[in-house]
PDB file of N, CA and C in Angstrom:
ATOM      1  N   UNK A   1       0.514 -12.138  15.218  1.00  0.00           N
ATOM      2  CA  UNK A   1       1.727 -11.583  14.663  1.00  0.00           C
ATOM      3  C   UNK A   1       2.177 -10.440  15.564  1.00  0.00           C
ATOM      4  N   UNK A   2       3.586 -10.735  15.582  1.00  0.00           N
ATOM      5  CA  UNK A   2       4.104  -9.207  16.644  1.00  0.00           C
ATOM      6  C   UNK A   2       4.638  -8.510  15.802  1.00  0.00           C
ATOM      7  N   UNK A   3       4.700  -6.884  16.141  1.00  0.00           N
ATOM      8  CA  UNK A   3       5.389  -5.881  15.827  1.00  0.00           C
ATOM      9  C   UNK A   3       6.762  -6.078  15.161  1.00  0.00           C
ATOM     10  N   UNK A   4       7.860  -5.386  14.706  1.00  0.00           N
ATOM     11  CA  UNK A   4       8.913  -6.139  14.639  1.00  0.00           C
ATOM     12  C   UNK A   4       9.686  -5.302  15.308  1.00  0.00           C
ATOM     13  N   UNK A   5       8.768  -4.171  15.886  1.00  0.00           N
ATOM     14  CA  UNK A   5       9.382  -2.720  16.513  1.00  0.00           C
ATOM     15  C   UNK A   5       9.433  -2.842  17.930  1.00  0.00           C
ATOM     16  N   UNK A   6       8.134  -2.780  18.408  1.00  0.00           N
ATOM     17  CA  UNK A   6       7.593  -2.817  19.640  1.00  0.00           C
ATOM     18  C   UNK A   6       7.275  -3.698  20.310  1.00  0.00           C
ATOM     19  N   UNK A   7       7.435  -4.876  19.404  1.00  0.00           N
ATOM     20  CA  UNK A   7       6.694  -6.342  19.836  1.00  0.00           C
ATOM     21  C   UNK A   7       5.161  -6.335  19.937  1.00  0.00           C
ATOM     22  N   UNK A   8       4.244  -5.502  19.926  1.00  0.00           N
ATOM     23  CA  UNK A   8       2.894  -5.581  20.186  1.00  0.00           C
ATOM     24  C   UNK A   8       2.228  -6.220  19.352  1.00  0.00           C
ATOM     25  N   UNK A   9       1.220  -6.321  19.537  1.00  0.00           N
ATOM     26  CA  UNK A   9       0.516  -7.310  18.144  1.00  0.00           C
ATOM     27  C   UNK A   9      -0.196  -6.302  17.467  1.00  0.00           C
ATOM     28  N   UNK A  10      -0.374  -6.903  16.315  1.00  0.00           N
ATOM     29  CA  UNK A  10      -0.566  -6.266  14.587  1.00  0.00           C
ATOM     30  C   UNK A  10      -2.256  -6.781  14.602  1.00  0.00           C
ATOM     31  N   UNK A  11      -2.808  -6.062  13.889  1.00  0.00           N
ATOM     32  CA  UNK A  11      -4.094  -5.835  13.629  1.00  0.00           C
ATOM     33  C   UNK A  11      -4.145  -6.227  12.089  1.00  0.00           C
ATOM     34  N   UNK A  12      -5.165  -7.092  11.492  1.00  0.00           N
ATOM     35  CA  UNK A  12      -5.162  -6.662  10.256  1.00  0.00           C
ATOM     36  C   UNK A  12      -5.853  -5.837   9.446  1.00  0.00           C
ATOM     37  N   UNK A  13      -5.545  -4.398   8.973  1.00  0.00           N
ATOM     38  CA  UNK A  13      -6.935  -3.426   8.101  1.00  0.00           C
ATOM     39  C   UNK A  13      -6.530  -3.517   7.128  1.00  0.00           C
ATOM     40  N   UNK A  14      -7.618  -2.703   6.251  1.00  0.00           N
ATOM     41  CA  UNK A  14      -7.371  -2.113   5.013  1.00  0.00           C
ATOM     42  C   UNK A  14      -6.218  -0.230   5.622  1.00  0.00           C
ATOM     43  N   UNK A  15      -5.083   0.045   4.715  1.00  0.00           N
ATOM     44  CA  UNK A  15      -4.722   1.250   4.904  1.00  0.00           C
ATOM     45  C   UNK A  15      -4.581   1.621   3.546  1.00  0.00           C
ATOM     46  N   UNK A  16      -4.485   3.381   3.477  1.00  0.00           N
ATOM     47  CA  UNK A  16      -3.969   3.857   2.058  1.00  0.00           C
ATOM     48  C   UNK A  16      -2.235   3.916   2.131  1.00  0.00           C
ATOM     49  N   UNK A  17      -2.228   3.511   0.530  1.00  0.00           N
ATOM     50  CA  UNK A  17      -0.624   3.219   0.659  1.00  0.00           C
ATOM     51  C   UNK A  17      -0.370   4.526  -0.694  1.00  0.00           C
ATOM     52  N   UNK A  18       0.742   5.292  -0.485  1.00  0.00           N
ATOM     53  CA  UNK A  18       1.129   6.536  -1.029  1.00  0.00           C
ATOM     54  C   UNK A  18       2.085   6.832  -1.759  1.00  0.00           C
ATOM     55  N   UNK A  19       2.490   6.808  -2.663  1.00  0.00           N
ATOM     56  CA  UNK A  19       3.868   6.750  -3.298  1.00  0.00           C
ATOM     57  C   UNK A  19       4.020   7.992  -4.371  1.00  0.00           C
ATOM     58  N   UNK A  20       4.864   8.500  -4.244  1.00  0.00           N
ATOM     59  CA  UNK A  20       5.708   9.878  -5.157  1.00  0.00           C
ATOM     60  C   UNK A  20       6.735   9.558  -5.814  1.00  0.00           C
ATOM     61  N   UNK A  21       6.078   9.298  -7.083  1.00  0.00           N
ATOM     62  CA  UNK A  21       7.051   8.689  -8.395  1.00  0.00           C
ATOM     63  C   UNK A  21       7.157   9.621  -9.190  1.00  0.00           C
ATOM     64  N   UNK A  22       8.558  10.140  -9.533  1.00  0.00           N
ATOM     65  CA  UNK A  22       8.709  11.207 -10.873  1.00  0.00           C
ATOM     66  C   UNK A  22       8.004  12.402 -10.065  1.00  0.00           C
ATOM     67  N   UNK A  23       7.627  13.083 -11.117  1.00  0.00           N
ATOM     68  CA  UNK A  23       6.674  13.942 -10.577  1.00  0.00           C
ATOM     69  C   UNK A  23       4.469  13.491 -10.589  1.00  0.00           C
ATOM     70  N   UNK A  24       4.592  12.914  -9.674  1.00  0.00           N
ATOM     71  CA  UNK A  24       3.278  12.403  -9.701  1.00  0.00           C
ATOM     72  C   UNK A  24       3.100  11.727  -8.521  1.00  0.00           C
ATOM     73  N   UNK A  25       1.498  11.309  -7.928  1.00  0.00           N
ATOM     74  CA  UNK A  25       1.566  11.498  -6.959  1.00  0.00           C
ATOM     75  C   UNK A  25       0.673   9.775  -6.749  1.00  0.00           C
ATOM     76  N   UNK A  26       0.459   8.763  -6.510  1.00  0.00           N
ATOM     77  CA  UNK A  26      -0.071   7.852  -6.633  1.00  0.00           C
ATOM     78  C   UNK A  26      -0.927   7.212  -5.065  1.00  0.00           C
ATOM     79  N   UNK A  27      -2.141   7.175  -4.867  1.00  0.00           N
ATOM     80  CA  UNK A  27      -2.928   6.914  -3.879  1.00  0.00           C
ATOM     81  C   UNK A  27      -3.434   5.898  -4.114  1.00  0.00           C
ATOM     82  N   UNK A  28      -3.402   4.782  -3.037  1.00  0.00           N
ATOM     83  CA  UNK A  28      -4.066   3.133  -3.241  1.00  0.00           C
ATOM     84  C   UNK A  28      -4.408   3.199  -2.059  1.00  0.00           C
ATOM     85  N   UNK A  29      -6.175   3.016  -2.343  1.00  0.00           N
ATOM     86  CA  UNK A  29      -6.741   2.741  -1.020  1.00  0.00           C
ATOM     87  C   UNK A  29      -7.311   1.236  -0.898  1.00  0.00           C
ATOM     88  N   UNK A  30      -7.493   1.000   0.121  1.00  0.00           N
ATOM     89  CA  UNK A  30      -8.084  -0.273   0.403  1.00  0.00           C
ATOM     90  C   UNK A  30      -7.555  -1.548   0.397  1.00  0.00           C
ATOM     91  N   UNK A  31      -5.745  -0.730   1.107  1.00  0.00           N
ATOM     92  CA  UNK A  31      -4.887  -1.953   0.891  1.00  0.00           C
ATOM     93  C   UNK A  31      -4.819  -2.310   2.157  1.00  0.00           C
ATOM     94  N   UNK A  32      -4.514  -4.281   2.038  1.00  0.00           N
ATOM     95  CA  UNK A  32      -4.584  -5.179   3.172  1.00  0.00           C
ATOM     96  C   UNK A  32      -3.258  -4.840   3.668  1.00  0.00           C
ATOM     97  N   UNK A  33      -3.633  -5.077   5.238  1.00  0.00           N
ATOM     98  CA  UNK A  33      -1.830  -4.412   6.198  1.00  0.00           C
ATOM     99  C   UNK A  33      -1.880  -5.231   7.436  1.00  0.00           C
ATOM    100  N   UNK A  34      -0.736  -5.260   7.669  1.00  0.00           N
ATOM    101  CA  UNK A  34      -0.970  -5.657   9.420  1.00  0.00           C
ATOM    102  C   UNK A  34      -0.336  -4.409   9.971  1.00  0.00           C
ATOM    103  N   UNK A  35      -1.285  -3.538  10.672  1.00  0.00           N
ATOM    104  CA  UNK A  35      -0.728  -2.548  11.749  1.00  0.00           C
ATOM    105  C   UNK A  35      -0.545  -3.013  12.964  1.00  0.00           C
ATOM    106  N   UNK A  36       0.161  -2.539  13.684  1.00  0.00           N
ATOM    107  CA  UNK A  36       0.894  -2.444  14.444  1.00  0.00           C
ATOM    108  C   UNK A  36      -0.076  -1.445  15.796  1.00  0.00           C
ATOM    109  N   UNK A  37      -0.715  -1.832  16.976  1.00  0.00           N
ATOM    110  CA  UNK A  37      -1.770  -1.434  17.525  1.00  0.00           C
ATOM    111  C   UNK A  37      -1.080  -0.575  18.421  1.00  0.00           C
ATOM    112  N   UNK A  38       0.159  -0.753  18.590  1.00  0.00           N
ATOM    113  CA  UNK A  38       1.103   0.553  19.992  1.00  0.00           C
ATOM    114  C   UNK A  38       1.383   1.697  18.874  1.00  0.00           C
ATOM    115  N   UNK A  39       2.739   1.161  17.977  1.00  0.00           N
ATOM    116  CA  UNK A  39       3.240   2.417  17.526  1.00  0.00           C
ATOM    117  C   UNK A  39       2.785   2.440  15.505  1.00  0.00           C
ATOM    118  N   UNK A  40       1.969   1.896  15.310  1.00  0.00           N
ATOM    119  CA  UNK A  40       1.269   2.134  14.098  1.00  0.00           C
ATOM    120  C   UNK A  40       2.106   1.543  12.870  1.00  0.00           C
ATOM    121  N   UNK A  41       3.331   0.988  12.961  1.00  0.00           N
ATOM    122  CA  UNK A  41       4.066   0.235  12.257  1.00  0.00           C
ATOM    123  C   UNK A  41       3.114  -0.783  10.985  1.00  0.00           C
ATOM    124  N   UNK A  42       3.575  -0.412  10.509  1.00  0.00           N
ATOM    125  CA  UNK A  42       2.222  -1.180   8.701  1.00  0.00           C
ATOM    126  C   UNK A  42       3.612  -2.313   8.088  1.00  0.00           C
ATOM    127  N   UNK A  43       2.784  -3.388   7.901  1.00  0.00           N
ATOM    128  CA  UNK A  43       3.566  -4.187   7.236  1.00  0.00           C
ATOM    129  C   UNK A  43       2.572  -5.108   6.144  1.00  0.00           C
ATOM    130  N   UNK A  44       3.088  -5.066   4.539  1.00  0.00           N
ATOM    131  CA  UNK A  44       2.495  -5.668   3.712  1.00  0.00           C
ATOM    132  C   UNK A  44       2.928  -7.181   3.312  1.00  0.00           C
ATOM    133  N   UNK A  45       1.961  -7.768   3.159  1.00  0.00           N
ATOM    134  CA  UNK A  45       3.092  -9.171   2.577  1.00  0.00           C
ATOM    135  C   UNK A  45       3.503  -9.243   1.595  1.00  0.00           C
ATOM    136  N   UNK A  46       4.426  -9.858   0.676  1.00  0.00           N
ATOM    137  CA  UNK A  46       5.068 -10.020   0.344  1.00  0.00           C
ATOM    138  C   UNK A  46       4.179 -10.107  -1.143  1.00  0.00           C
ATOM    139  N   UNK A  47       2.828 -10.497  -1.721  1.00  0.00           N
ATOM    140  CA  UNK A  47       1.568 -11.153  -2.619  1.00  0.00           C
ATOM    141  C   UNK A  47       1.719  -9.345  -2.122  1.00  0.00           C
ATOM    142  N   UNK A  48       0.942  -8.759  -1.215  1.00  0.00           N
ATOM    143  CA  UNK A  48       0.944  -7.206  -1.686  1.00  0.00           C
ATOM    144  C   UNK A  48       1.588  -6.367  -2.282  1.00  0.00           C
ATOM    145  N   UNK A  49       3.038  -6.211  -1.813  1.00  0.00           N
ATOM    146  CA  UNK A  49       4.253  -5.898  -2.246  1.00  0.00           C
ATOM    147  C   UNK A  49       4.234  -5.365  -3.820  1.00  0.00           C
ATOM    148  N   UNK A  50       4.286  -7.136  -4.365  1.00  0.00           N
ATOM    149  CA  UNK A  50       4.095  -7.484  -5.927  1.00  0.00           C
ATOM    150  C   UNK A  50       2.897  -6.887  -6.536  1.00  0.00           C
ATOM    151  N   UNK A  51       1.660  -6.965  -6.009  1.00  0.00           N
ATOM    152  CA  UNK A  51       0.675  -5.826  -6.125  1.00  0.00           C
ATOM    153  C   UNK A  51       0.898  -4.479  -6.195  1.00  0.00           C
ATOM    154  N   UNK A  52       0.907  -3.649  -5.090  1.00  0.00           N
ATOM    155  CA  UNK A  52       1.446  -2.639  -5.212  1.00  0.00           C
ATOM    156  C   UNK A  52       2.440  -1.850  -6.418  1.00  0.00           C
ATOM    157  N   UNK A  53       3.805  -2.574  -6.342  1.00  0.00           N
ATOM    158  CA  UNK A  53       4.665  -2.539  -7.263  1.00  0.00           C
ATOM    159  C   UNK A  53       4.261  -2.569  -8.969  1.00  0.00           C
ATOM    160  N   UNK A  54       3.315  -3.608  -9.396  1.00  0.00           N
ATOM    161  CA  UNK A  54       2.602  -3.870 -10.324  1.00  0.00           C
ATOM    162  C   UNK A  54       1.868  -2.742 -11.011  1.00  0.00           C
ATOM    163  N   UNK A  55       0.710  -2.388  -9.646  1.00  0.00           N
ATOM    164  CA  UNK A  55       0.054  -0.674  -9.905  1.00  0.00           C
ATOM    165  C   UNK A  55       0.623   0.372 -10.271  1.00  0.00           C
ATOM    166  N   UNK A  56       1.801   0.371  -9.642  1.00  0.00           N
ATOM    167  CA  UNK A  56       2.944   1.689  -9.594  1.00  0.00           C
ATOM    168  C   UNK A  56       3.179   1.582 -10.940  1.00  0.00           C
ATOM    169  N   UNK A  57       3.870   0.696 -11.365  1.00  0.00           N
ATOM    170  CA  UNK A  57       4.545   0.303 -12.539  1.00  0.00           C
ATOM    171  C   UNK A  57       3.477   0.895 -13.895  1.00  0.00           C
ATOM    172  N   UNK A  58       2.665   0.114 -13.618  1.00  0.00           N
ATOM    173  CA  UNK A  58       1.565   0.772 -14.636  1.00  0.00           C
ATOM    174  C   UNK A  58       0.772   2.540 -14.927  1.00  0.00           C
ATOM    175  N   UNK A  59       0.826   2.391 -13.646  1.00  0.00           N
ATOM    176  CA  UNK A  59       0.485   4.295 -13.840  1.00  0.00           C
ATOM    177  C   UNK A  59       1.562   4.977 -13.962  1.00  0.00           C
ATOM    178  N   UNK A  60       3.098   4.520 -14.246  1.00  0.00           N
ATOM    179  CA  UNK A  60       4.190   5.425 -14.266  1.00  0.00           C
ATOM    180  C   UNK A  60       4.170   5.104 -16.077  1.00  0.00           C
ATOM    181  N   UNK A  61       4.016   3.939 -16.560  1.00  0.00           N
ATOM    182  CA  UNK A  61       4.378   3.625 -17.323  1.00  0.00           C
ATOM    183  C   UNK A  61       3.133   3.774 -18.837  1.00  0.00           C
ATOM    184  N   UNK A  62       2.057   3.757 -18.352  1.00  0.00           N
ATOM    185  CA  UNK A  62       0.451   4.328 -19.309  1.00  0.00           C
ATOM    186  C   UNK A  62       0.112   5.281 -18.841  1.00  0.00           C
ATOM    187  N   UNK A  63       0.308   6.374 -17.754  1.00  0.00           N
ATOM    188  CA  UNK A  63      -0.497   7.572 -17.692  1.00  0.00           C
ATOM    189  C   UNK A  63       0.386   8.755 -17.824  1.00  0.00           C
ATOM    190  N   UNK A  64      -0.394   9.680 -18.148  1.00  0.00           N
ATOM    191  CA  UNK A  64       0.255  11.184 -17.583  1.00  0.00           C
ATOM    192  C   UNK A  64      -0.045  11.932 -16.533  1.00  0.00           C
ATOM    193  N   UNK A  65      -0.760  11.437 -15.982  1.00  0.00           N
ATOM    194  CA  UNK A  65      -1.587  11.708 -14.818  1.00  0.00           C
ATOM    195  C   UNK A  65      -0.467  12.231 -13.996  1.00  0.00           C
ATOM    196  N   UNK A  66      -0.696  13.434 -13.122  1.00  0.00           N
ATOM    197  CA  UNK A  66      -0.106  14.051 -11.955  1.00  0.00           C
ATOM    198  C   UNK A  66      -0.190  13.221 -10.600  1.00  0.00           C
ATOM    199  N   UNK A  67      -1.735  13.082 -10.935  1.00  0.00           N
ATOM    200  CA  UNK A  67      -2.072  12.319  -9.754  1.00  0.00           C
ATOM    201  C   UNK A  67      -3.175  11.298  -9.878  1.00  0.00           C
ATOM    202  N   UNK A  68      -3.300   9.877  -9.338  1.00  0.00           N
ATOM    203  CA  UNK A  68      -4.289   8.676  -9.278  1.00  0.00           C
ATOM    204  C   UNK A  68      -4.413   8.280  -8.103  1.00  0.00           C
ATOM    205  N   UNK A  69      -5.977   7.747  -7.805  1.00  0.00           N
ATOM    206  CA  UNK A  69      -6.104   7.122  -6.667  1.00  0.00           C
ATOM    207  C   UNK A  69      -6.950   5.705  -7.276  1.00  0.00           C
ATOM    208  N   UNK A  70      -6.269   5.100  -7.109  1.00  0.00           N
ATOM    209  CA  UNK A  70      -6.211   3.329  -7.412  1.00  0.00           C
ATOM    210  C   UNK A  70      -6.867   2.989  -6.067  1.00  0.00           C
ATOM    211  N   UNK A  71      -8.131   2.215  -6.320  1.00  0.00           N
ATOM    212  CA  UNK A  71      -8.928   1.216  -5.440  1.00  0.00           C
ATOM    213  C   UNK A  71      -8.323  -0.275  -5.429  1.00  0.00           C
ATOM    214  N   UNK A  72      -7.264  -0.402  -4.221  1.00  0.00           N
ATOM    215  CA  UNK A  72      -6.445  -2.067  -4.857  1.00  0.00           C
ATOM    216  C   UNK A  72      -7.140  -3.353  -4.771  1.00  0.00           C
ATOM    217  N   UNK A  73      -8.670  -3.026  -4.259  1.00  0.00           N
ATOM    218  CA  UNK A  73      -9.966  -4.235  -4.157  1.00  0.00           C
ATOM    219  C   UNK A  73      -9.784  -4.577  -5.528  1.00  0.00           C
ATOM    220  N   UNK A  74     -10.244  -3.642  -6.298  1.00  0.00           N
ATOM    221  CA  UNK A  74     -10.828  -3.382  -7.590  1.00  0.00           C
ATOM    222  C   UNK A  74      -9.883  -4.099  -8.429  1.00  0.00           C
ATOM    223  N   UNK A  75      -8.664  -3.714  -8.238  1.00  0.00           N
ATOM    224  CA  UNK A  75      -7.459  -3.923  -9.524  1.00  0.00           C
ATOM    225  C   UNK A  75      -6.782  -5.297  -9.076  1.00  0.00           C
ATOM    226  N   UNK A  76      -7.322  -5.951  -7.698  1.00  0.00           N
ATOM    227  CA  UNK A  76      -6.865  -7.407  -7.690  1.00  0.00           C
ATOM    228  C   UNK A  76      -7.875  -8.285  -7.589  1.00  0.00           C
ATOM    229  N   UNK A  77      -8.871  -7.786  -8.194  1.00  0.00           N
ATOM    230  CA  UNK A  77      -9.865  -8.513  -7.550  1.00  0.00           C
ATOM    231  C   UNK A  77     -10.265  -9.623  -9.051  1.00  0.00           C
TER     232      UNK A  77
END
């Protein structure tokens, strides 16, 4: 897979993905990515996306929490 930036080729890791909803602060580690090995460019697919989105949704929507760090192994597994 190439970049869609740089053209270089994409790596696949786990990265933490970060999101600031409302006032609160939401951390998901151990999410699948293709980086980008020149300029660090992260791209999720589309099955992550819906993941992600899913998590969000739920800790905005059952917690009061300021802040969570969601393991996304764990919660799709």
């Amino acid at each position: 897979m190439k970049c869609g930036i740089c053209k270089a080729e994409m790596e696949e890791k786990n990265v933490t993905y970060t999101e600031d909803v409302d006032q609160a602060v939401i951390v998901i580690r151990h999410v699948p990515a293709h980086v980008c090995t020149e300029c660090g460019n992260i791209w999720y697919s589309g099955t992550v996306v819906i993941e992600l989105e899913k998590l969000v949704d739920m800790f905005v929507s059952q917690t009061g929490q300021e802040v969570a760090i969601i393991n996304f192994a764990r919660k799709t597994a």
